[in-house]
Protein backbone atom coordinates (compact mmCIF):
# COMPACT_ATOMS: atom_id res chain seq x y z
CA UNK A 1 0.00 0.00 0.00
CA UNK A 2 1.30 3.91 -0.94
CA UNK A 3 1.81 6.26 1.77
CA UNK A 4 0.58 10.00 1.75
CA UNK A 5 4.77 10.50 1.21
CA UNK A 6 4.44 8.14 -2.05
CA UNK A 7 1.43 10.00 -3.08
CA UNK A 8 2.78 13.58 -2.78
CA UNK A 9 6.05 12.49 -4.86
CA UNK A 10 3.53 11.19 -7.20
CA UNK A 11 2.06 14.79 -7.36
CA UNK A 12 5.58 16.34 -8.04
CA UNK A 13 6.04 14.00 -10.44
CA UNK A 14 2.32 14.84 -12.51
CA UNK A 15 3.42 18.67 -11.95
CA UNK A 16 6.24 18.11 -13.47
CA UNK A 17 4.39 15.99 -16.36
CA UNK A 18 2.34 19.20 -16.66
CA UNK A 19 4.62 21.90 -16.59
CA UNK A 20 7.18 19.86 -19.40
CA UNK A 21 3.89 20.84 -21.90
CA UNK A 22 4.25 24.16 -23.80
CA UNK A 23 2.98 27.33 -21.52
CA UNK A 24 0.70 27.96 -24.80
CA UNK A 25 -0.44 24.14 -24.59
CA UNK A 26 -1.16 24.39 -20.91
CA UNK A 27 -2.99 28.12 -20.90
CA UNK A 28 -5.23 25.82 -23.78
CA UNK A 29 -6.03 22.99 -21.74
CA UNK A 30 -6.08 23.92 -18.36
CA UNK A 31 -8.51 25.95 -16.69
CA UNK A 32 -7.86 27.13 -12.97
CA UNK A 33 -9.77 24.46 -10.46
CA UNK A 34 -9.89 23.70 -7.34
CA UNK A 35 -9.46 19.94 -7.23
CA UNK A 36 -9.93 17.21 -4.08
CA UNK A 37 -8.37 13.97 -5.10
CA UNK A 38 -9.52 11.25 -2.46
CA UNK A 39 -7.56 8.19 -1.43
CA UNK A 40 -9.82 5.81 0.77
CA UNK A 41 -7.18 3.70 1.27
CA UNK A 42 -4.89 6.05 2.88
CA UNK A 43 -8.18 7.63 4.32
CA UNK A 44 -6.81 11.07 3.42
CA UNK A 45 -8.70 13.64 0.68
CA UNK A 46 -5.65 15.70 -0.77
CA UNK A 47 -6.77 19.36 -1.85
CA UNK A 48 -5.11 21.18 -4.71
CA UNK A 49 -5.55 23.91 -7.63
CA UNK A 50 -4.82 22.80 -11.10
CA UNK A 51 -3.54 26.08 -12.94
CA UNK A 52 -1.55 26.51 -16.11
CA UNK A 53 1.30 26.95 -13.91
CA UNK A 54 0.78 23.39 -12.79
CA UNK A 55 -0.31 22.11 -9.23
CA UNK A 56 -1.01 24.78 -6.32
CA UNK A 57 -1.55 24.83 -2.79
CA UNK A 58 -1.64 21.37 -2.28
CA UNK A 59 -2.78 19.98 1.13
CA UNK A 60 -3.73 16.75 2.64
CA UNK A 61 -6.64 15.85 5.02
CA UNK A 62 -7.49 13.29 7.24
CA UNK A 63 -10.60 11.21 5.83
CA UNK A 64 -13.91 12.75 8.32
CA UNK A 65 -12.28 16.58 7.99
CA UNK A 66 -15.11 19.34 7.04
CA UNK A 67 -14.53 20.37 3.62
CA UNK A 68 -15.92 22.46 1.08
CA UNK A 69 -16.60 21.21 -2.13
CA UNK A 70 -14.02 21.28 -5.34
CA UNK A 71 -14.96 21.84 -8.73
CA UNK A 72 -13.40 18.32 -9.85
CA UNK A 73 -13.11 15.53 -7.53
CA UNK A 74 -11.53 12.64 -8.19
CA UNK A 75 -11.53 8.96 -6.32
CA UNK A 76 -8.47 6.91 -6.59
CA UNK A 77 -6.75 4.12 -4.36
CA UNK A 78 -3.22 5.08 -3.17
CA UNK A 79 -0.87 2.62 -5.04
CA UNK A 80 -2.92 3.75 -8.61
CA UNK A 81 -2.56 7.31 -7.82
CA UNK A 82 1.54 6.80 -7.49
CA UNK A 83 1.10 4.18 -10.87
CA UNK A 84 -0.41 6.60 -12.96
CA UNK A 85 2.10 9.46 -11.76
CA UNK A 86 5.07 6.83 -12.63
CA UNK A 87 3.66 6.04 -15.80
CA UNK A 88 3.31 2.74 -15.31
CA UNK A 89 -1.01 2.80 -15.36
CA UNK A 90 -2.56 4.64 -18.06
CA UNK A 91 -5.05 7.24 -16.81
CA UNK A 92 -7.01 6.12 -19.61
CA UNK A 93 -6.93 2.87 -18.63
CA UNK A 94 -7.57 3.40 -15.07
CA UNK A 95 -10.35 5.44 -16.04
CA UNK A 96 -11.75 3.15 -18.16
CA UNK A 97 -11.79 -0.01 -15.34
CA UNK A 98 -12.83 2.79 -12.87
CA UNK A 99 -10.00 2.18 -11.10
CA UNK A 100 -10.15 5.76 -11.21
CA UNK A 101 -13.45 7.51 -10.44
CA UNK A 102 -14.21 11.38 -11.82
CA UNK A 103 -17.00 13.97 -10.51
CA UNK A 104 -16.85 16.73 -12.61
CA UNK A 105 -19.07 19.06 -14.94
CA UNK A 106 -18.63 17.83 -18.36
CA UNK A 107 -16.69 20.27 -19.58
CA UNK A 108 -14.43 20.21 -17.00
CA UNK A 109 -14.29 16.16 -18.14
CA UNK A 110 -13.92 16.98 -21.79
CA UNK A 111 -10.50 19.39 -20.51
CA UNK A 112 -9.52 16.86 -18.85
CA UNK A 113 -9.27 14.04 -21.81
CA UNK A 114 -7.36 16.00 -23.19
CA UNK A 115 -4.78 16.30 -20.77
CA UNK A 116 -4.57 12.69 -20.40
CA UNK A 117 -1.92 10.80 -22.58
């Protein structure tokens, strides 16, 4: 099983994924949101802004904590959070078996497609 420590390299490493894209690329694909990615399995919700200028104020949370809703949130077990950010699980894929699970507006879901490799 991941730790929260595995998990928030895992974040560095999808920043970095994001911010290797052109600044043109990411100021077409990304829109600013706030964005609460929970791991049940680590009983923790981590909080974060997506932004063109890649991942923001990211925080984690005990599972239970008071929080107010995020534009996209997005349910994921710890050791497929780190195996997409290592490139070793498609998001795609993950998505697909919903191994991965989305709540978003859909055209916050169509943005995000297309940020997916």
């Amino acid at each position: 099983m991941s730790s929260i420590d595995a998990c928030l390299d895992g974040f560095a490493l999808i920043n970095r994924r994001i911010l290797e894209q052109p600044r043109q690329e990411r100021d077409r694909r990304i829109d600013e949101r706030s964005v609460a990615v929970v791991v049940p399995d680590l009983d923790t919700t981590f909080r974060l802004r997506l932004t063109p200028e890649g991942l923001a104020d990211l925080t984690h949370h005990p599972g239970g904590t008071e929080l107010s809703p995020a534009q996209v949130t997005v349910t994921v077990g710890g050791d497929d959070l780190v195996a997409i950010a290592e490139d070793r699980l498609s998001a795609k894929l993950a998505l697909a078996t919903r191994r991965v699970k989305v709540n978003a507006s859909l055209s916050d879901l169509l943005r995000m497609r297309s940020l997916l490799r």
